[in-house]
PDB file of N, CA and C in Angstrom:
ATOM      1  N   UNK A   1     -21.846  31.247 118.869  1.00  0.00           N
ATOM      2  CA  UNK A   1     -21.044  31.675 119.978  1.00  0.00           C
ATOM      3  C   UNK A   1     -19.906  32.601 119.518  1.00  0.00           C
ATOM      4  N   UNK A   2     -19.255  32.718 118.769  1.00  0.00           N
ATOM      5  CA  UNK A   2     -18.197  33.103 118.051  1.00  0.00           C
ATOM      6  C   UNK A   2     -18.800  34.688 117.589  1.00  0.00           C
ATOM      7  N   UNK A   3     -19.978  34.878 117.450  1.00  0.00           N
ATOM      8  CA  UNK A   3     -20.496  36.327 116.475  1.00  0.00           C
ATOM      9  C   UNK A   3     -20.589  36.811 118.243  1.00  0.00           C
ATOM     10  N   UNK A   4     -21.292  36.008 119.158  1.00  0.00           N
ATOM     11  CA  UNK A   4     -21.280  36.822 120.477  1.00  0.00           C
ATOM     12  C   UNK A   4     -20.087  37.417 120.748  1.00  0.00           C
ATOM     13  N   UNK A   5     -19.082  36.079 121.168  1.00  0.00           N
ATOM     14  CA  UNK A   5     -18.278  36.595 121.386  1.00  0.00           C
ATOM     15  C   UNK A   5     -17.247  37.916 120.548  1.00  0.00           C
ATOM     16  N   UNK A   6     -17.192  38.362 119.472  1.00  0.00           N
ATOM     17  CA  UNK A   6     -16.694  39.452 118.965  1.00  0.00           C
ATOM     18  C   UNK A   6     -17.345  40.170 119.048  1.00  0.00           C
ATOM     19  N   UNK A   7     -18.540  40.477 119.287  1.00  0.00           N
ATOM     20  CA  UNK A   7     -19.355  41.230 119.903  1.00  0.00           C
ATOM     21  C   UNK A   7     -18.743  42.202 121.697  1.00  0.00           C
ATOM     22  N   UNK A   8     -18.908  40.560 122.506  1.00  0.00           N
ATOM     23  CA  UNK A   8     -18.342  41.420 123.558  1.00  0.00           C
ATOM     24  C   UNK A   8     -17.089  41.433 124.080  1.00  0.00           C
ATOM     25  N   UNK A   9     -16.494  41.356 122.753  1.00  0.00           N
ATOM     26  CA  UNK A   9     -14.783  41.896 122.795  1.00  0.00           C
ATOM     27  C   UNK A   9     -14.793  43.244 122.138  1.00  0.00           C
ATOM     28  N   UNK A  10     -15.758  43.455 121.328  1.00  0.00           N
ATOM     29  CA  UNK A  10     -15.939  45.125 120.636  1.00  0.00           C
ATOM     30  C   UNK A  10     -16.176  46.010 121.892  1.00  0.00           C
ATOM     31  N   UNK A  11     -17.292  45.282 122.211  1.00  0.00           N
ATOM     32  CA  UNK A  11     -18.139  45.981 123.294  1.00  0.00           C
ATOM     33  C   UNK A  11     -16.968  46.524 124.543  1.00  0.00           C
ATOM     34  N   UNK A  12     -16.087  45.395 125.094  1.00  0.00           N
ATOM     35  CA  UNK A  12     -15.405  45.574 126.211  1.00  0.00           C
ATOM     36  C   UNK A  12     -14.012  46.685 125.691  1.00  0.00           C
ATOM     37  N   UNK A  13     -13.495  46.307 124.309  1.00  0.00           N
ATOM     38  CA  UNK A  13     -12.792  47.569 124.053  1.00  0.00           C
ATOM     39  C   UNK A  13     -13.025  48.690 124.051  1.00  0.00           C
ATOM     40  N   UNK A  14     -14.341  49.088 123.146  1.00  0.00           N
ATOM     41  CA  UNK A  14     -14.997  50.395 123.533  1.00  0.00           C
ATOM     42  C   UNK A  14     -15.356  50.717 124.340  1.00  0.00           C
ATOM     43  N   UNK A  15     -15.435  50.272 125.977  1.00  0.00           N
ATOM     44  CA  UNK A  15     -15.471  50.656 127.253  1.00  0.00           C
ATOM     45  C   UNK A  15     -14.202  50.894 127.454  1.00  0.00           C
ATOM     46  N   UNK A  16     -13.299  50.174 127.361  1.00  0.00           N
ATOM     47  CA  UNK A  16     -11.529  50.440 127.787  1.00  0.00           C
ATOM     48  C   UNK A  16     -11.403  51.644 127.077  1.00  0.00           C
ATOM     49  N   UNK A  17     -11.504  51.898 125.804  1.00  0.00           N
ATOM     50  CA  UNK A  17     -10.999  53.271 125.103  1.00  0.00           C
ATOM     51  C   UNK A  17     -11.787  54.343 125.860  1.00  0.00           C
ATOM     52  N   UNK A  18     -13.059  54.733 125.741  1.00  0.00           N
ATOM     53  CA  UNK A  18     -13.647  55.567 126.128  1.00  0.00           C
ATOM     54  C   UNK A  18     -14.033  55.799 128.118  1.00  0.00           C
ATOM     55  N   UNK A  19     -12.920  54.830 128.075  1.00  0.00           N
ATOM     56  CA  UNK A  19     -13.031  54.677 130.155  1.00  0.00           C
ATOM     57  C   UNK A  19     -11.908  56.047 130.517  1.00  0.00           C
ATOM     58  N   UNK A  20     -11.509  56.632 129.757  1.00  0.00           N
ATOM     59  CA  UNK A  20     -10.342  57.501 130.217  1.00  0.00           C
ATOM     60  C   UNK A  20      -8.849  56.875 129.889  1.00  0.00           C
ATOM     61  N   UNK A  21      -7.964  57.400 130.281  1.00  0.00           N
ATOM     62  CA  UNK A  21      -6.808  57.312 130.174  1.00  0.00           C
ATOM     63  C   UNK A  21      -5.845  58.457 131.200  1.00  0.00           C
ATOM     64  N   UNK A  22      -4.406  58.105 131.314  1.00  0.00           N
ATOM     65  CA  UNK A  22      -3.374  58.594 131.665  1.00  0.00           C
ATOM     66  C   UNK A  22      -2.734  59.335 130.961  1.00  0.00           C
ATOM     67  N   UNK A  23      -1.794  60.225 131.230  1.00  0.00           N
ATOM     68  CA  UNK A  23      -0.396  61.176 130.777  1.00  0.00           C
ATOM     69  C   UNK A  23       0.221  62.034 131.760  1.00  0.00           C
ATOM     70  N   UNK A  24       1.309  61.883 131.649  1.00  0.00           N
ATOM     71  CA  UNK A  24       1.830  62.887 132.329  1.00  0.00           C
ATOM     72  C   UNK A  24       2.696  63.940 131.617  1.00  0.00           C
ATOM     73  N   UNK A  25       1.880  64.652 130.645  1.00  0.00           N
ATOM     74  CA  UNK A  25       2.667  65.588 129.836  1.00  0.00           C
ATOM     75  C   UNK A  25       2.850  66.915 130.870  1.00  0.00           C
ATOM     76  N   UNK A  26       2.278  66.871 132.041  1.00  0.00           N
ATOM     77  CA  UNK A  26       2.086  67.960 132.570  1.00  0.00           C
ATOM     78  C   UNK A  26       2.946  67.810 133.964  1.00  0.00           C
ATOM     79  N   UNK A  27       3.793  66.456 133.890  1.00  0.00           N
ATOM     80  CA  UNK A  27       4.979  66.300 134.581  1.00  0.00           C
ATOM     81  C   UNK A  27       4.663  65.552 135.706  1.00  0.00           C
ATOM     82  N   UNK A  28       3.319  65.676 135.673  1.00  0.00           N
ATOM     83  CA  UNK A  28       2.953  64.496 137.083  1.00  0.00           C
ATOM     84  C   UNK A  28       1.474  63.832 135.977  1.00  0.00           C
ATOM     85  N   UNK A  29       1.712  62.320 137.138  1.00  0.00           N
ATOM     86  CA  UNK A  29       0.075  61.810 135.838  1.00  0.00           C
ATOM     87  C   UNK A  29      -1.133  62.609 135.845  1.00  0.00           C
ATOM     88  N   UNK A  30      -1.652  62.676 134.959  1.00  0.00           N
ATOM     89  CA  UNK A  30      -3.549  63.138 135.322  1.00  0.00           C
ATOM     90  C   UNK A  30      -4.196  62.492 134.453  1.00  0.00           C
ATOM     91  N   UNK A  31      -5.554  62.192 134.774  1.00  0.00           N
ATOM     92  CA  UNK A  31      -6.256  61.406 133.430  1.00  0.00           C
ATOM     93  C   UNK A  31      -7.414  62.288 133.119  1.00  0.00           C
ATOM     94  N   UNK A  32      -7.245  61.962 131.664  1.00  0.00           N
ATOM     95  CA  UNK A  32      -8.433  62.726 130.575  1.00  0.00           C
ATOM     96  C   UNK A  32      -8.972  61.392 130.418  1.00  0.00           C
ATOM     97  N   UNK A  33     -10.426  62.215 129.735  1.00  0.00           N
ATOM     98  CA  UNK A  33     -11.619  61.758 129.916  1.00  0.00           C
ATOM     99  C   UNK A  33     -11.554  61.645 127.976  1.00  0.00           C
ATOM    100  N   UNK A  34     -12.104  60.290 127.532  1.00  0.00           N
ATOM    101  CA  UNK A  34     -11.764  59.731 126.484  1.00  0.00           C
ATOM    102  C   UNK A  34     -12.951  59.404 125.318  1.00  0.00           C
ATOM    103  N   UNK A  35     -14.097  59.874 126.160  1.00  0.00           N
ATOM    104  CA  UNK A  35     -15.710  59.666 125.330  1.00  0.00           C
ATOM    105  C   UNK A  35     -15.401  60.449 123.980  1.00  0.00           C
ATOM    106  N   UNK A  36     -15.790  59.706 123.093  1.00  0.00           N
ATOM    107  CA  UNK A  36     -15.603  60.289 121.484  1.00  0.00           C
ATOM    108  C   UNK A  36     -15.707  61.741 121.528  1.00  0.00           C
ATOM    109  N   UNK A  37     -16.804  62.642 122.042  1.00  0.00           N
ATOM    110  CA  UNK A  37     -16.632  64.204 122.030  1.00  0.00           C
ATOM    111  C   UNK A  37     -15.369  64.297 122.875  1.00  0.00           C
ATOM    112  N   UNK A  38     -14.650  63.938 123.420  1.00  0.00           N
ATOM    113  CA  UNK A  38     -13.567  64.032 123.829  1.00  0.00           C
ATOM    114  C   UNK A  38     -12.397  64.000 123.444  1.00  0.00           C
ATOM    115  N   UNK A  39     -12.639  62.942 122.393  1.00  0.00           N
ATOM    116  CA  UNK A  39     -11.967  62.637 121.842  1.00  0.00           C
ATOM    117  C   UNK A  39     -11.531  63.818 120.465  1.00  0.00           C
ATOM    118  N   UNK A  40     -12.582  63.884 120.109  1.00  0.00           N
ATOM    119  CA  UNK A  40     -12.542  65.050 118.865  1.00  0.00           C
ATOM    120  C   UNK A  40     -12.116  66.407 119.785  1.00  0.00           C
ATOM    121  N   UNK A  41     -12.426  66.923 120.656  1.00  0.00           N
ATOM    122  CA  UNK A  41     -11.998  68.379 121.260  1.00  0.00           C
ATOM    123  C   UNK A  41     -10.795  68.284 121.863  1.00  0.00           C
ATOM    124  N   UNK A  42     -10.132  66.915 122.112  1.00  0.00           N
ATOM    125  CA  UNK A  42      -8.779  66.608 122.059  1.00  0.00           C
ATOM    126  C   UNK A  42      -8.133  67.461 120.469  1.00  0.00           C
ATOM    127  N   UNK A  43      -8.375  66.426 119.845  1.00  0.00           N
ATOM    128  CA  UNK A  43      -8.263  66.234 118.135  1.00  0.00           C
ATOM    129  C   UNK A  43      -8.173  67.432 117.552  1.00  0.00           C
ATOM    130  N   UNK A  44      -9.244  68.914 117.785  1.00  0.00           N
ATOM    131  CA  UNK A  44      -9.451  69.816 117.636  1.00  0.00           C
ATOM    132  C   UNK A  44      -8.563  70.751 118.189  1.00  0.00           C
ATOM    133  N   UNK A  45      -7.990  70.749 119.837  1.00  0.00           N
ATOM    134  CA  UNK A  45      -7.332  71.720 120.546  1.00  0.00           C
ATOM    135  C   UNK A  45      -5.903  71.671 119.858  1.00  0.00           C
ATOM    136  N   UNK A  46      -5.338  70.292 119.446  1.00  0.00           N
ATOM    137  CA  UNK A  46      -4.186  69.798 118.957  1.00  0.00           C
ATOM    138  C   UNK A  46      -4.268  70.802 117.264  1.00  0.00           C
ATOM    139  N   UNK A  47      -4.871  70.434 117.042  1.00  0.00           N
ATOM    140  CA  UNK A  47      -5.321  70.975 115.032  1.00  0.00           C
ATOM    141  C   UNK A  47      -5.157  72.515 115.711  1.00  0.00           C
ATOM    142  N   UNK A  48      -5.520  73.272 116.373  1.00  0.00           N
ATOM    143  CA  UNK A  48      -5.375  74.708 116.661  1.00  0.00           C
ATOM    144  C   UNK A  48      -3.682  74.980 116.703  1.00  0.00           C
ATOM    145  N   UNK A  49      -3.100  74.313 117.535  1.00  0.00           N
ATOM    146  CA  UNK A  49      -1.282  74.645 117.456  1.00  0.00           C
ATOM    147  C   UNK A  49      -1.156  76.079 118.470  1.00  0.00           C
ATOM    148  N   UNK A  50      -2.060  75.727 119.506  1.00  0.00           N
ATOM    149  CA  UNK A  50      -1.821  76.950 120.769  1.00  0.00           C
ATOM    150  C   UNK A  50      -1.880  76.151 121.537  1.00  0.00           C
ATOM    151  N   UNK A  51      -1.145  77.268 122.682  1.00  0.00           N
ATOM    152  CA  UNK A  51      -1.664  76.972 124.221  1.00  0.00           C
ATOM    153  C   UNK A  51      -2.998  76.805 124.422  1.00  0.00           C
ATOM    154  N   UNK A  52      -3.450  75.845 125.646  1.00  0.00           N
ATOM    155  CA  UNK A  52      -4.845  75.805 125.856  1.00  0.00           C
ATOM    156  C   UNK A  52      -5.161  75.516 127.016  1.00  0.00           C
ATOM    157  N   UNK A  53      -6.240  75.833 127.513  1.00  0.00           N
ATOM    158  CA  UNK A  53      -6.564  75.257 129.128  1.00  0.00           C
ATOM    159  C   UNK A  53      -7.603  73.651 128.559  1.00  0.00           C
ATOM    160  N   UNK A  54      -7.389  72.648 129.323  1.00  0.00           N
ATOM    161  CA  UNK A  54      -7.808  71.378 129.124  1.00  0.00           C
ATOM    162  C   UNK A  54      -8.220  70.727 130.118  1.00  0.00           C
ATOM    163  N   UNK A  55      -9.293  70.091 130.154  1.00  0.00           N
ATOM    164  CA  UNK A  55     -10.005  69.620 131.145  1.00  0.00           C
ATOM    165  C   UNK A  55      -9.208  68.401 131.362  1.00  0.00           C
ATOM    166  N   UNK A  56      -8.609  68.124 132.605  1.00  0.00           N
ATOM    167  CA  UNK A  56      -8.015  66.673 133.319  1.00  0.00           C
ATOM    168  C   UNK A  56      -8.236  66.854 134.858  1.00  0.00           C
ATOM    169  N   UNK A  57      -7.934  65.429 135.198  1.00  0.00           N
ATOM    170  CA  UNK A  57      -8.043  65.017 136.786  1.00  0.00           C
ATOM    171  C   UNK A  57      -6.920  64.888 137.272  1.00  0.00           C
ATOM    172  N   UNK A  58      -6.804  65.684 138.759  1.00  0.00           N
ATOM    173  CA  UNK A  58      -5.070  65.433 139.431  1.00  0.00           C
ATOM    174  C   UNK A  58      -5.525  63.370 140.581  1.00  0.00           C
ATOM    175  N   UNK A  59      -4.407  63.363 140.369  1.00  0.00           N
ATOM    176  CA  UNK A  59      -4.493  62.081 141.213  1.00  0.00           C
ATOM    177  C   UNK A  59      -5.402  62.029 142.376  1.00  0.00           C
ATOM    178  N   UNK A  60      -5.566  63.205 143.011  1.00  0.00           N
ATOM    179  CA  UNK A  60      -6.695  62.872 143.913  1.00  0.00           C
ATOM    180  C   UNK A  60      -8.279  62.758 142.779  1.00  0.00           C
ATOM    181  N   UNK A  61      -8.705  63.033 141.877  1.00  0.00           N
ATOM    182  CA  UNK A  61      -9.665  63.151 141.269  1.00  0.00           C
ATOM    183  C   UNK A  61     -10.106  64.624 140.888  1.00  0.00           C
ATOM    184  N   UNK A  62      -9.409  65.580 141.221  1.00  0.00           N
ATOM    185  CA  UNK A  62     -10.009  66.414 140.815  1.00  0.00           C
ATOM    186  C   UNK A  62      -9.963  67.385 139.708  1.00  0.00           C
ATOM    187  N   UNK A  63     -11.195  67.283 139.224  1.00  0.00           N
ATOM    188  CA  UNK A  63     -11.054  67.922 137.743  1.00  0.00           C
ATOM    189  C   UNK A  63     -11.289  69.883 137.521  1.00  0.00           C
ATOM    190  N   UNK A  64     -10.109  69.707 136.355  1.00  0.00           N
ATOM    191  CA  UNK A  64     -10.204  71.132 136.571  1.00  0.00           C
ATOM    192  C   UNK A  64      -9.526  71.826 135.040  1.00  0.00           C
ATOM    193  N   UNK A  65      -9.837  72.577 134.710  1.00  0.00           N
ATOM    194  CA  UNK A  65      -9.193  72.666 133.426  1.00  0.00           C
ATOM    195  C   UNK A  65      -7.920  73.891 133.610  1.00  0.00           C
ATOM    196  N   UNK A  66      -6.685  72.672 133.175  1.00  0.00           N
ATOM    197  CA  UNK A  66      -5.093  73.499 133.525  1.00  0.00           C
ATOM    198  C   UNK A  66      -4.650  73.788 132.173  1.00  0.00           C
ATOM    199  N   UNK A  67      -3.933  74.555 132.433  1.00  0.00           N
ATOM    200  CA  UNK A  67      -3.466  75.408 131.258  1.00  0.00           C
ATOM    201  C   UNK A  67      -2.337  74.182 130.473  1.00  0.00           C
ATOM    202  N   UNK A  68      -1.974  74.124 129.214  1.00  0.00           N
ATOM    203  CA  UNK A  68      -1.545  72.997 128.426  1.00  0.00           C
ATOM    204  C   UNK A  68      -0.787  73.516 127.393  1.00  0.00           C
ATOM    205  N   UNK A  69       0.667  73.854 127.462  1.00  0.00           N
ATOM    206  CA  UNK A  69       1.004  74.288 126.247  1.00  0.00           C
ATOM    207  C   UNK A  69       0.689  73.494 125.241  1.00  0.00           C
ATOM    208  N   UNK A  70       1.068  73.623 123.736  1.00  0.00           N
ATOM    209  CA  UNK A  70       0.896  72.990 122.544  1.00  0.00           C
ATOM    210  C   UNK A  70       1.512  71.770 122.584  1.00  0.00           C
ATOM    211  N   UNK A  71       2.647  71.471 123.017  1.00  0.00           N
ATOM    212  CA  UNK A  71       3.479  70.541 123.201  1.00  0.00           C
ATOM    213  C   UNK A  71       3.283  69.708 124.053  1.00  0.00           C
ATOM    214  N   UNK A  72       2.589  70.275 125.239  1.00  0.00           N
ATOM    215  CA  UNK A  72       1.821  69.087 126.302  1.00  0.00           C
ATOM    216  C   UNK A  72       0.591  68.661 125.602  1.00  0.00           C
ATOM    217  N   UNK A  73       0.032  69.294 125.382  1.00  0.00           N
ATOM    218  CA  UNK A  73      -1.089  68.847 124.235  1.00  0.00           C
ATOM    219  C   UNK A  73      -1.277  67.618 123.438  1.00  0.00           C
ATOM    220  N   UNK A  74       0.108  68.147 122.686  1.00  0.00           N
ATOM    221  CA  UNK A  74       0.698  67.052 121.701  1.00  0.00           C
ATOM    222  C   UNK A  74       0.576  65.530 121.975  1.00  0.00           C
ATOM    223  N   UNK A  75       1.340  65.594 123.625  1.00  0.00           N
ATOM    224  CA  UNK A  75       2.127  64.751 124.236  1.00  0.00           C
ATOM    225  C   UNK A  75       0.467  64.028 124.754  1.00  0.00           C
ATOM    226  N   UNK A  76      -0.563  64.529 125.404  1.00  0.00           N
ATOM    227  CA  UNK A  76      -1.659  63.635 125.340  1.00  0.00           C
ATOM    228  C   UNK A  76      -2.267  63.553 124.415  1.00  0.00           C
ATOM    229  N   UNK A  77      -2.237  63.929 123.123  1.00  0.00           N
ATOM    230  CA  UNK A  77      -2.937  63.344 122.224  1.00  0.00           C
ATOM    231  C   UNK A  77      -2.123  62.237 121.788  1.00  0.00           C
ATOM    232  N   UNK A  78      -0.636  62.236 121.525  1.00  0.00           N
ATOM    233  CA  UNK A  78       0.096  60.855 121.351  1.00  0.00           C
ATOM    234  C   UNK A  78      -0.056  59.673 122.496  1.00  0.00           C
ATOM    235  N   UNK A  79      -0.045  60.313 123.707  1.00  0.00           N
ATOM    236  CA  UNK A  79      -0.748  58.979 125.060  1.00  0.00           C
ATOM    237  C   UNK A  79      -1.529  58.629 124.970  1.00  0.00           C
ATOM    238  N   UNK A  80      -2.869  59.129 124.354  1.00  0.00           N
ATOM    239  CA  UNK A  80      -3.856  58.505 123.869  1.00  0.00           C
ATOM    240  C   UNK A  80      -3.682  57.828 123.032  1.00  0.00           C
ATOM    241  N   UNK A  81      -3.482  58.281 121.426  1.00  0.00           N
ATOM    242  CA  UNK A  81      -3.176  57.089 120.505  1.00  0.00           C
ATOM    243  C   UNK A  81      -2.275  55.480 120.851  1.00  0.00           C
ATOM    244  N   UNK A  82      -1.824  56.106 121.970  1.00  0.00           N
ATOM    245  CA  UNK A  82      -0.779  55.152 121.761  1.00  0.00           C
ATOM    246  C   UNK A  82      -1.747  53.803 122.999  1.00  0.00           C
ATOM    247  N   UNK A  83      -2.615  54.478 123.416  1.00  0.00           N
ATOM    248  CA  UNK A  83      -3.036  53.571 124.812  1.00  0.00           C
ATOM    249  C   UNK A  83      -4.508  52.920 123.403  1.00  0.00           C
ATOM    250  N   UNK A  84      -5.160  53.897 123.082  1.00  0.00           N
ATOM    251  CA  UNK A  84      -6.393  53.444 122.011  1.00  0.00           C
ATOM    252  C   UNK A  84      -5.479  52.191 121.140  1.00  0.00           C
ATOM    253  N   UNK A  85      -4.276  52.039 120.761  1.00  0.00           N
ATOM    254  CA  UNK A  85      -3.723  50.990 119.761  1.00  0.00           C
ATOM    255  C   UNK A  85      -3.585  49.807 120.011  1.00  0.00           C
ATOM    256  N   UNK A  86      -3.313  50.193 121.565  1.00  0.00           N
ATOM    257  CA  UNK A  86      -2.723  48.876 122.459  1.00  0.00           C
ATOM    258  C   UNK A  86      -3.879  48.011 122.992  1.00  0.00           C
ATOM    259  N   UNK A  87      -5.057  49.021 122.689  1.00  0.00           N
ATOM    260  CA  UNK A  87      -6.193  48.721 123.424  1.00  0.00           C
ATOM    261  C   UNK A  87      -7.210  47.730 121.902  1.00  0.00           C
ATOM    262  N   UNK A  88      -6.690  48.384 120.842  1.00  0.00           N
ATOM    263  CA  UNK A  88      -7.643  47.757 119.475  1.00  0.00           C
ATOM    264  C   UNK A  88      -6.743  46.369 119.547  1.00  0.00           C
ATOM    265  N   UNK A  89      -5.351  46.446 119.271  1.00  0.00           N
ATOM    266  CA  UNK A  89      -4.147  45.470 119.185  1.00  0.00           C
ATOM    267  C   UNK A  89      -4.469  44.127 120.018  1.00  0.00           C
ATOM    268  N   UNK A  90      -4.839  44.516 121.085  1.00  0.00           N
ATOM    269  CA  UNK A  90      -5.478  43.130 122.582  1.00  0.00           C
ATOM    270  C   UNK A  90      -7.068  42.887 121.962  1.00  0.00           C
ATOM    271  N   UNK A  91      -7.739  43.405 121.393  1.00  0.00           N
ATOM    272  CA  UNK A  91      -9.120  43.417 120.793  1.00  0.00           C
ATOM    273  C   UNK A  91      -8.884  42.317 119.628  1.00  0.00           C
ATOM    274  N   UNK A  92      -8.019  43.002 118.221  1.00  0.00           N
ATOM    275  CA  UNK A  92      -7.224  42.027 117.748  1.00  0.00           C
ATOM    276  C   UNK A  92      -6.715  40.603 117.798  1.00  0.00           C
ATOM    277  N   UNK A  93      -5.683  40.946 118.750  1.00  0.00           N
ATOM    278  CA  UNK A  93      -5.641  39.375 118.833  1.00  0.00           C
ATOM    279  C   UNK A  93      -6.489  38.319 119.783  1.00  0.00           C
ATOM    280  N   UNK A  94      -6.924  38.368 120.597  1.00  0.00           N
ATOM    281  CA  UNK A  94      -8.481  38.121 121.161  1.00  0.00           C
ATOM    282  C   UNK A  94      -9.355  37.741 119.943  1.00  0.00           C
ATOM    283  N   UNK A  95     -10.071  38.448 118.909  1.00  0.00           N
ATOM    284  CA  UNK A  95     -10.207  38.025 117.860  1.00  0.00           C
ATOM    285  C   UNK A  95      -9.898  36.979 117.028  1.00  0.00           C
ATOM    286  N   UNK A  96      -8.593  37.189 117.015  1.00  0.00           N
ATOM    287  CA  UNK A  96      -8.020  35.840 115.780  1.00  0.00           C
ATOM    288  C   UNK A  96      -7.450  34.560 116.637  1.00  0.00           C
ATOM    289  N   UNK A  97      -7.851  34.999 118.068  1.00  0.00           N
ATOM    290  CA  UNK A  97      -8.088  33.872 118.944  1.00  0.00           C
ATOM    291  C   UNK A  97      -9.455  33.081 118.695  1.00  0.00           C
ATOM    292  N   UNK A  98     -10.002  33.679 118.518  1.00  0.00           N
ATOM    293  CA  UNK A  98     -11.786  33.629 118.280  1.00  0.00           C
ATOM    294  C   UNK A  98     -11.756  32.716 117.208  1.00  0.00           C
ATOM    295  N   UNK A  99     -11.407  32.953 115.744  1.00  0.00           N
ATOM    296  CA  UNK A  99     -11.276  32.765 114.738  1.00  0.00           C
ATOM    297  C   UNK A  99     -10.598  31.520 114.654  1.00  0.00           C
ATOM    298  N   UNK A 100      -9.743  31.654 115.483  1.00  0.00           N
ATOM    299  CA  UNK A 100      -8.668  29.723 115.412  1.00  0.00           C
ATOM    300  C   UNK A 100      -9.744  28.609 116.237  1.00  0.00           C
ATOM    301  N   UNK A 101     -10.300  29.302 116.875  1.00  0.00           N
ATOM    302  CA  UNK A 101     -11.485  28.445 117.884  1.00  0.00           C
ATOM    303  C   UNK A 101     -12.523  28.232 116.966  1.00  0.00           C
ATOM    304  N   UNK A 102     -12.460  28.954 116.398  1.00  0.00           N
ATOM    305  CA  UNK A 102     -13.875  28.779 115.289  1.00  0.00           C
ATOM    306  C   UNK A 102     -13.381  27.481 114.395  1.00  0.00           C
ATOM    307  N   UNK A 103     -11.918  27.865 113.367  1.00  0.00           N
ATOM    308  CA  UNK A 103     -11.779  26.718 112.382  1.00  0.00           C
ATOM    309  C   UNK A 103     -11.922  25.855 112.962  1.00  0.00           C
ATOM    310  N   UNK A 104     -11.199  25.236 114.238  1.00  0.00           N
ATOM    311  CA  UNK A 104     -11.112  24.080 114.625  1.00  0.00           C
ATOM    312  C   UNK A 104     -12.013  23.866 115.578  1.00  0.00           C
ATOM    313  N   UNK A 105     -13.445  24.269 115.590  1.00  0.00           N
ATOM    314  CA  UNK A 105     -14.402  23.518 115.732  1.00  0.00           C
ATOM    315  C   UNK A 105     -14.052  23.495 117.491  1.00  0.00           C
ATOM    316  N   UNK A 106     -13.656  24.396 118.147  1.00  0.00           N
ATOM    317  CA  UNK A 106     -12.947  24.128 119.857  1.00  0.00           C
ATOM    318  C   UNK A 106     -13.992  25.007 120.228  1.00  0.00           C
ATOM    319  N   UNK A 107     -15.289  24.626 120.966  1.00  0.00           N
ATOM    320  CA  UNK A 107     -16.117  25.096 122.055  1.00  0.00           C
ATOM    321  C   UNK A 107     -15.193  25.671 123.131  1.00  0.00           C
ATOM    322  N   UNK A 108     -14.256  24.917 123.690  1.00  0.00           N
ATOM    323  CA  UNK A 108     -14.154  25.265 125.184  1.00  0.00           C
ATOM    324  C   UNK A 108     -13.017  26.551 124.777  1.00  0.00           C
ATOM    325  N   UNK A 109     -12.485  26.361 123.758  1.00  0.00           N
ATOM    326  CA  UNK A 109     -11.493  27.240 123.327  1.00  0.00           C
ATOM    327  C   UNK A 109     -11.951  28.608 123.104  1.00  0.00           C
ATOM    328  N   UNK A 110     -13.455  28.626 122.615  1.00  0.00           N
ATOM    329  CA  UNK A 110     -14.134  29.884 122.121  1.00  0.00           C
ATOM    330  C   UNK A 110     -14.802  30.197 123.799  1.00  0.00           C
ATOM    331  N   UNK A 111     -14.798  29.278 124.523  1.00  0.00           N
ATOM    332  CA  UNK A 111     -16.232  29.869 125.924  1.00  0.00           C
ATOM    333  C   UNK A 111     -14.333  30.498 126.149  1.00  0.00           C
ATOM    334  N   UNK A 112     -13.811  30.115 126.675  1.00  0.00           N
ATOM    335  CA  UNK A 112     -12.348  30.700 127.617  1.00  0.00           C
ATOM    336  C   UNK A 112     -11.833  31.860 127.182  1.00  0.00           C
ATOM    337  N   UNK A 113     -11.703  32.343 125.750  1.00  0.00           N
ATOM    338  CA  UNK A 113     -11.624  33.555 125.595  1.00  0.00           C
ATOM    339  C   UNK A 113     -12.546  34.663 125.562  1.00  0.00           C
ATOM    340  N   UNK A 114     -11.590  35.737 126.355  1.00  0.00           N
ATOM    341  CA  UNK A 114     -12.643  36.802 127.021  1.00  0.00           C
ATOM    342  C   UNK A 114     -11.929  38.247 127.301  1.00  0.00           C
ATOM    343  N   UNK A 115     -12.004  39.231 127.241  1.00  0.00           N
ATOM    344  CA  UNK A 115     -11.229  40.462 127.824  1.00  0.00           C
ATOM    345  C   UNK A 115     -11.745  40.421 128.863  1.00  0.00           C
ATOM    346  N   UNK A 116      -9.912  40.902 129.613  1.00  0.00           N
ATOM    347  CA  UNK A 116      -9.529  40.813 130.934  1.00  0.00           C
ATOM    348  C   UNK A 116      -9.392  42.040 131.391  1.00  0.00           C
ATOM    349  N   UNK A 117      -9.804  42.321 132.056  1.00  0.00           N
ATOM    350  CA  UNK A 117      -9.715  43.811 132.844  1.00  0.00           C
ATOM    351  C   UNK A 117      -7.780  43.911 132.969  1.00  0.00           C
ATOM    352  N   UNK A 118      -7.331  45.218 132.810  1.00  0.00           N
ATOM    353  CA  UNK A 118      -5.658  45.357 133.291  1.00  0.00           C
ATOM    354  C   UNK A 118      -5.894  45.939 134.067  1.00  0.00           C
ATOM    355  N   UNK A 119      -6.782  46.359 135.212  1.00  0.00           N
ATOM    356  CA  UNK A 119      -6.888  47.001 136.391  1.00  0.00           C
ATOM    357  C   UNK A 119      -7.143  46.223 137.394  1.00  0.00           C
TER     358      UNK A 119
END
């Protein structure tokens, strides 16, 4: 039970990371889209050190690629890191929740832990 379960605590983080995310480097929120090629052409536009047009969604949903100075750029590639950390960090300790359920032999302790949706 214990190998499942870290299983679908991997599993449910790597849906949370790659589900998108928020920023509002562009002064109001919009969310980018977080799938690993996304992730790298993030990674990539940032490594260039220009202005750039970047694909995001305005609060109604609609996607469109707006122009992004370097510095807004910046500013979602740090909102990301910082949401991906928070997101491994709850994966983490969930884990060594796992792990204390394991030494001490606690079934009901290992079925009860689970990732929780924050939405």
């Amino acid at each position: 039970m214990h190998a499942t379960k870290v299983i679908e605590i991997n599993n449910a983080c790597m849906l949370a990371i790659t589900g998108g995310f928020w920023s509002s480097s562009l002064g109001k929120p919009h969310q980018y889209s977080s799938e690993l090629d996304d992730q790298l052409n993030l990674t990539g536009v940032i490594l260039a050190g220009l202005d750039s047009p970047y694909a995001c969604r305005d609060e109604q949903g609609v996607k469109e690629f707006k122009l992004h100075t370097f510095t807004q750029l910046r500013r979602v590639g740090d909102d990301f890191t910082l949401f991906k950390l928070q997101l491994l960090q709850r994966a983490n300790a969930l884990k060594q929740q796992l792990d204390q359920g394991l030494a001490a032999n606690d079934v009901d302790a290992l079925e009860a832990i689970r990732w929780e949706s924050l939405t």
